[in-house]
Protein backbone atom coordinates (compact mmCIF):
# COMPACT_ATOMS: atom_id res chain seq x y z
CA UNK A 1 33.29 126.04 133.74
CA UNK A 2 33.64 124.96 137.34
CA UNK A 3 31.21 126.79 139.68
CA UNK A 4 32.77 127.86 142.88
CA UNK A 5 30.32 127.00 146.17
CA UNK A 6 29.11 130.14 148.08
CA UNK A 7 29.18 128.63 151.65
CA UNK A 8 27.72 131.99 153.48
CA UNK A 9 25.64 135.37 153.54
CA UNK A 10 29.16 137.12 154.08
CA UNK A 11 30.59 135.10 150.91
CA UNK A 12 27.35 135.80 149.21
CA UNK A 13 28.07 139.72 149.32
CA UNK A 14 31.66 139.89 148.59
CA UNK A 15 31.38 137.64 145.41
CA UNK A 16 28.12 140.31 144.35
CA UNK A 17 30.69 143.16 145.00
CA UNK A 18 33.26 141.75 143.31
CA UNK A 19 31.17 140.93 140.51
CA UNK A 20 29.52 144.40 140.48
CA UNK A 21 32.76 145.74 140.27
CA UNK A 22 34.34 143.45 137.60
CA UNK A 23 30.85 144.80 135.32
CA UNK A 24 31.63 149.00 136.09
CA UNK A 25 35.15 148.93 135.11
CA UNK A 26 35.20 146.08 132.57
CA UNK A 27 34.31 148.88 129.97
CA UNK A 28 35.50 151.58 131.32
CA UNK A 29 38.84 153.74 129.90
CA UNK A 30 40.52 154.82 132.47
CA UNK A 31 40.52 158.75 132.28
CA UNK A 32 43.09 160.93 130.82
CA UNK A 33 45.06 162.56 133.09
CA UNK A 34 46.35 166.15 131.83
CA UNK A 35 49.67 167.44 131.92
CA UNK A 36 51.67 170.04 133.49
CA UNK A 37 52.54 171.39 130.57
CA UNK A 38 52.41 171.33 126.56
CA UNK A 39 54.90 171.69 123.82
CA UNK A 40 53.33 173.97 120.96
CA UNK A 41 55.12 174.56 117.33
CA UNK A 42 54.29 177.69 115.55
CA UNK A 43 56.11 179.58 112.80
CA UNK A 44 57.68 183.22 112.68
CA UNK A 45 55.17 186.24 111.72
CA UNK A 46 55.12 188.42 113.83
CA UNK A 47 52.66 189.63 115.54
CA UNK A 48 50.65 187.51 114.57
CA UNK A 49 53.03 184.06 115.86
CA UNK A 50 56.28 184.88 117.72
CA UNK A 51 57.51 182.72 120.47
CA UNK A 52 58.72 186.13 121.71
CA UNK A 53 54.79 187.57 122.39
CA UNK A 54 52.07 187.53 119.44
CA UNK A 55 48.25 187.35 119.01
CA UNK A 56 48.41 183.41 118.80
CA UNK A 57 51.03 182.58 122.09
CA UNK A 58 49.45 185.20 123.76
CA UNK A 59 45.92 183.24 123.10
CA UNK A 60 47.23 179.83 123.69
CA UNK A 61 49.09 180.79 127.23
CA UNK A 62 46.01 182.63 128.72
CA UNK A 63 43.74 179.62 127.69
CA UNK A 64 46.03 176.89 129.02
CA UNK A 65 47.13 178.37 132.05
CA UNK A 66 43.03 178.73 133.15
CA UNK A 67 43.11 175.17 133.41
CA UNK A 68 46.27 175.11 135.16
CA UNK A 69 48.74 173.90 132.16
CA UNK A 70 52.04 175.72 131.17
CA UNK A 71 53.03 176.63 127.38
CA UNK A 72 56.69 175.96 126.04
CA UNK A 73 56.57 176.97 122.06
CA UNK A 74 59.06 176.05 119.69
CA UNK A 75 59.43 177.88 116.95
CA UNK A 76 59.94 176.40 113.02
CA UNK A 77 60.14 177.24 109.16
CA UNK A 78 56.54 176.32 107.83
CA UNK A 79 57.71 173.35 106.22
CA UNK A 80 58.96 171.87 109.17
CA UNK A 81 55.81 172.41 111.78
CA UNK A 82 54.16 169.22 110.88
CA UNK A 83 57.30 167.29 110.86
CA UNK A 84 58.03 168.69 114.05
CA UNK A 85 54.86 166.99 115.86
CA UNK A 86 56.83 163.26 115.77
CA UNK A 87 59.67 164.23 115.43
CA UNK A 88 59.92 166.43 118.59
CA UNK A 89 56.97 165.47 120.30
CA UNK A 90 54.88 168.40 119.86
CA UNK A 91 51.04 168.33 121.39
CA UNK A 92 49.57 171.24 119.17
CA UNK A 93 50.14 173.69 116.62
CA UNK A 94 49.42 176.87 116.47
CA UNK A 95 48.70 178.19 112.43
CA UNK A 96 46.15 177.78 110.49
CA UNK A 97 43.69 174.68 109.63
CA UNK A 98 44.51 175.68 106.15
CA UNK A 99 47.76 174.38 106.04
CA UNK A 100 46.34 170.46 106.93
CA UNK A 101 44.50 171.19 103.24
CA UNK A 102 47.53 171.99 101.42
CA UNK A 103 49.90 169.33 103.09
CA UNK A 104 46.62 167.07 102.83
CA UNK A 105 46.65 166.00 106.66
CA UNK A 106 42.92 167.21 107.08
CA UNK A 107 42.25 163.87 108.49
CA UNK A 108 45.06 163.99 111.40
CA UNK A 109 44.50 167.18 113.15
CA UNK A 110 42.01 168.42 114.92
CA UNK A 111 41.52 172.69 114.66
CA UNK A 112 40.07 175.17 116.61
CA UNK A 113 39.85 178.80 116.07
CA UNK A 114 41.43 181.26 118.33
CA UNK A 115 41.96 184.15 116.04
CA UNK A 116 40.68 185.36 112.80
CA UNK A 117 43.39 187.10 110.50
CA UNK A 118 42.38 188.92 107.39
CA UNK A 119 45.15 189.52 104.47
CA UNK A 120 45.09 193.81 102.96
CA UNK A 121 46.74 195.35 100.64
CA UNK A 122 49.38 197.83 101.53
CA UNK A 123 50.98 200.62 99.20
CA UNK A 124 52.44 203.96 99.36
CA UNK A 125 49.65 206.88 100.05
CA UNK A 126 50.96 209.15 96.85
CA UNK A 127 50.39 205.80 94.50
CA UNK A 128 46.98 205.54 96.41
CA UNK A 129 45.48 209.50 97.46
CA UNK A 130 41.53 208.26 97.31
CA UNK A 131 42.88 205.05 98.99
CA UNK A 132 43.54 201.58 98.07
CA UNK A 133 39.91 200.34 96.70
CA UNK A 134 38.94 197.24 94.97
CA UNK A 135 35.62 194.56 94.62
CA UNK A 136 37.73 191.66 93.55
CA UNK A 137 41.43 191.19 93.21
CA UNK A 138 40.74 191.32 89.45
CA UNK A 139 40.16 195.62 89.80
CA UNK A 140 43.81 195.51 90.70
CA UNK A 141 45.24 193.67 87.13
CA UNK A 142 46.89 196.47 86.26
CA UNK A 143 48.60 196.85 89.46
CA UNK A 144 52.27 195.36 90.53
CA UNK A 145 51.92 193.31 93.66
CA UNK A 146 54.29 191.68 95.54
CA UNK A 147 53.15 188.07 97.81
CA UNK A 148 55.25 185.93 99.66
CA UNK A 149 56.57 183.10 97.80
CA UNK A 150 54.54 179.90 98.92
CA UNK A 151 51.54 182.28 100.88
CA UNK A 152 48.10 180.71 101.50
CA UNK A 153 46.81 183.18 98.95
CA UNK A 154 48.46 181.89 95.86
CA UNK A 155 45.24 179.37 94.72
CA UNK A 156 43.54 183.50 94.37
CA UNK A 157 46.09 184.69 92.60
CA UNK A 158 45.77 181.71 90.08
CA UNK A 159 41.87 182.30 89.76
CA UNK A 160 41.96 185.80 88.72
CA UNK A 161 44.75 185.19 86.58
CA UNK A 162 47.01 187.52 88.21
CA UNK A 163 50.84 187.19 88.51
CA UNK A 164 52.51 188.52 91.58
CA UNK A 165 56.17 189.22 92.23
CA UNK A 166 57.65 186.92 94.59
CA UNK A 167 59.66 187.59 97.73
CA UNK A 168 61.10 184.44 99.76
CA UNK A 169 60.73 187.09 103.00
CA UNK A 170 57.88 189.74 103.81
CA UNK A 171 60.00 191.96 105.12
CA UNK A 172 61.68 192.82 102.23
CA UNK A 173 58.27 194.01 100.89
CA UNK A 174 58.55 197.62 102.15
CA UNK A 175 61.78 198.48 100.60
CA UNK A 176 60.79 197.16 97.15
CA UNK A 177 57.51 199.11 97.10
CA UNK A 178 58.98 202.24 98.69
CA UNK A 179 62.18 202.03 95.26
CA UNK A 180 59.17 201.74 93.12
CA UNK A 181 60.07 198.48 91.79
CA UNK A 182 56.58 197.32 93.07
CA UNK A 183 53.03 199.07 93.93
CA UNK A 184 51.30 196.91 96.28
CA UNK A 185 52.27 194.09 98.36
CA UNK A 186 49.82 191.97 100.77
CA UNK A 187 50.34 190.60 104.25
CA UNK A 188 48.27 189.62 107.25
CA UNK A 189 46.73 192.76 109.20
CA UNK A 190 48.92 194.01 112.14
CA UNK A 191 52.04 192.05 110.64
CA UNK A 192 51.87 194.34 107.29
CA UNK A 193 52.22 197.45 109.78
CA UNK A 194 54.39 195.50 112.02
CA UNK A 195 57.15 195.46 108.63
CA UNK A 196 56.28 198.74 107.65
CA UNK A 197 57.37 200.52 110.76
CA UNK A 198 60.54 198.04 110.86
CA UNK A 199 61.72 198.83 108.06
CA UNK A 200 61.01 202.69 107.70
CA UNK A 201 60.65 204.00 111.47
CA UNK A 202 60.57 207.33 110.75
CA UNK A 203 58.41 207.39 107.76
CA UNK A 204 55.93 204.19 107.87
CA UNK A 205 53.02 206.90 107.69
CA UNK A 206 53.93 207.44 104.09
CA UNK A 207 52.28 203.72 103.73
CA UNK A 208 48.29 203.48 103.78
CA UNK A 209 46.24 200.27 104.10
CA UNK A 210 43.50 199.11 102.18
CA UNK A 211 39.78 199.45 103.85
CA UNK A 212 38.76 196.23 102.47
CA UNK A 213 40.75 192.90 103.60
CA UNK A 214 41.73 190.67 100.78
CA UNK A 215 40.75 187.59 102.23
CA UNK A 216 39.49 186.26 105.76
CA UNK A 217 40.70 183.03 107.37
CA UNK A 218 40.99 181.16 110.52
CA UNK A 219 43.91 181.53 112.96
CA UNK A 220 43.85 177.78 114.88
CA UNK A 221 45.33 175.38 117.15
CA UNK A 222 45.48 172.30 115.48
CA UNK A 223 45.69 169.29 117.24
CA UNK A 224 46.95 165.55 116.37
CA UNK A 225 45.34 162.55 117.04
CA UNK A 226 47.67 161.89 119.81
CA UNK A 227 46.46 165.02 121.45
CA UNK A 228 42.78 165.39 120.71
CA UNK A 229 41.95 164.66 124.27
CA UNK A 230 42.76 168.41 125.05
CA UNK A 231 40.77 169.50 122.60
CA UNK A 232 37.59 169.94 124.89
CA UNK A 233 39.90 170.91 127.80
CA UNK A 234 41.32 173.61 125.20
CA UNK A 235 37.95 174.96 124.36
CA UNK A 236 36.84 175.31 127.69
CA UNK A 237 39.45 177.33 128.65
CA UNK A 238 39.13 179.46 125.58
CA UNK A 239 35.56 180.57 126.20
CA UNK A 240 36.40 180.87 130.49
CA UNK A 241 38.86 184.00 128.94
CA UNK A 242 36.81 185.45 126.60
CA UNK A 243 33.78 185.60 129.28
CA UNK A 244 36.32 186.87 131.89
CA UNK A 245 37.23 189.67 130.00
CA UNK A 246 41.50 188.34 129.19
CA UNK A 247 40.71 188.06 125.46
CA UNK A 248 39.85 191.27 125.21
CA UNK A 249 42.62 192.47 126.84
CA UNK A 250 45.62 190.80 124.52
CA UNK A 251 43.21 191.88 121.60
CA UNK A 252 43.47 195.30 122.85
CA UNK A 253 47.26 194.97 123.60
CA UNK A 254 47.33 194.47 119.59
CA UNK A 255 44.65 197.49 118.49
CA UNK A 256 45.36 199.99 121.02
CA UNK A 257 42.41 201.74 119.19
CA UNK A 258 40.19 199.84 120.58
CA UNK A 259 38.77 199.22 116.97
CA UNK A 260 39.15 195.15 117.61
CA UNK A 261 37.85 193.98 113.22
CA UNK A 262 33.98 192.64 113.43
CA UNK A 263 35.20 189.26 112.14
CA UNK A 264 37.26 188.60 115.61
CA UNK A 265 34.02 190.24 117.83
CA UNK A 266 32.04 187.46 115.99
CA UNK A 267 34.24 184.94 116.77
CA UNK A 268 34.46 186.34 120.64
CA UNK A 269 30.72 186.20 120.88
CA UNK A 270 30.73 182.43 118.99
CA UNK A 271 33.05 181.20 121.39
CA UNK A 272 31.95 182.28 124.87
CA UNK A 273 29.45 179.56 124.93
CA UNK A 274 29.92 175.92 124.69
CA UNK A 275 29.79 173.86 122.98
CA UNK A 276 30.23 175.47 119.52
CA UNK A 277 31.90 174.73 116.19
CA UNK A 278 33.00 177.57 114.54
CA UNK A 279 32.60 177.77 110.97
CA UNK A 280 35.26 177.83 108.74
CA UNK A 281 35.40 180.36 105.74
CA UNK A 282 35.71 179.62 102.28
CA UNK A 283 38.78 178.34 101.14
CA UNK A 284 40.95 180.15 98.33
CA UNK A 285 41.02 177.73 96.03
């Protein structure tokens, strides 16, 4: 290698700058610059995910825009929210860190909790007058329940040996318990009312819920490799609205009550501080 002659003090210090220089940034990534905005998938259950207002869009557009980044949601069939993330270059999904076990991408997305849904049981009050009571789903055997056709909850069904009744859309679930045809059918908490009062306006408080939920798991943003950058960004902003008081407020926008479940004050309390890895419940299966 030729060696190039340093002729003077004022040579001497630009060639140490430059090689200073060439050493700093030789390894150094240049930084990730974040967007104006991100495209988010998400499927229809209302309230719980609706690009028209839910828990989840609500959560997502408060925690993005405190780091100064619009929301556009799309919305999809479930099958089509993974597909979705190449095809129409989505940055995140918003669902459940479930779903990358059953479509086995557990590897390729990154989740983090916003939300913690609970499934219950929902029947008519004169089926149910002490209320709808149970330890395990097995107490219920003798029971008729109704379950979406391809629900997250269909691993429990197959453990205890129970056979539900099958509906390709929740909201029929109302009208089939209210003919008879059917004495209990199960649904996310908030959405299960949400049906209820769709379908029978006038006479949803002939419905009760059960105490108990049937199962907990974790509402998430999930996001791909391509995206995982905003992952940190995402979590800051999540724990800036919970300490400023904004996650309370779309929770209470949900339970007007003010009786916000334990599971999601846990979660609140979790979350406010970073960082923090939120721990996932047990699966169904």
């Amino acid at each position: 290698m030729a060696t190039k002659t340093i002729k003077t003090n004022s040579d001497l210090l630009l060639w140490v700058v430059l090689l200073l220089n060439t050493l700093l940034f030789s390894g150094m990534a240049p930084a990730q610059e974040l967007p104006h905005s991100v495209t988010i998938s998400l499927t229809h259950y209302p309230p719980i995910l609706d690009v028209k207002g839910s828990v989840g869009t609500d959560i997502a557009t408060a925690v993005f825009a405190s780091q100064g980044i619009k929301v556009q949601f799309h919305q999809y069939p479930i099958p089509r929210i993974f597909w979705a993330v190449e095809r129409d270059n989505i940055d995140a999904v918003l669902g459940s860190r479930s779903w990358l076990k059953r479509n086995q991408l557990s590897d390729e997305y990154i989740p983090v909790q916003v939300y913690r849904p609970q499934f219950y049981f929902y029947g008519l009050k004169k089926n149910f007058p002490d209320g709808i009571h149970f330890n395990e789903l097995s107490d219920l055997k003798d029971k008729n329940i109704l379950y979406l056709k391809g629900g997250a909850l269909a691993p429990l069904f197959k453990k205890f040996n129970i056979q539900p009744y099958l509906v390709s859309r929740l909201e029929q679930s109302p009208y089939i318990i209210k003919s008879g045809r059917q004495d209990l059918f199960i649904a996310l908490g908030l959405a299960g009312w949400d049906i209820i009062k769709e379908a029978y306006p006038e006479e949803y408080s002939e419905f009760i819920q059960s105490e108990k939920p049937v199962y907990s798991m974790t509402g998430d943003i999930l996001f791909p490799k391509k995206s995982q950058y905003m992952v940190s960004v995402f979590q800051k902003g999540l724990a800036e609205i919970i300490n400023n008081g904004t996650y309370s407020e779309i929770m209470l926008k949900y339970y007007p009550n003010g009786n916000i479940p334990g599971d999601i004050r846990q979660l609140m309390k979790a979350s406010a501080q970073l960082p923090v890895e939120v721990q996932e419940p047990d699966s169904p299966e």
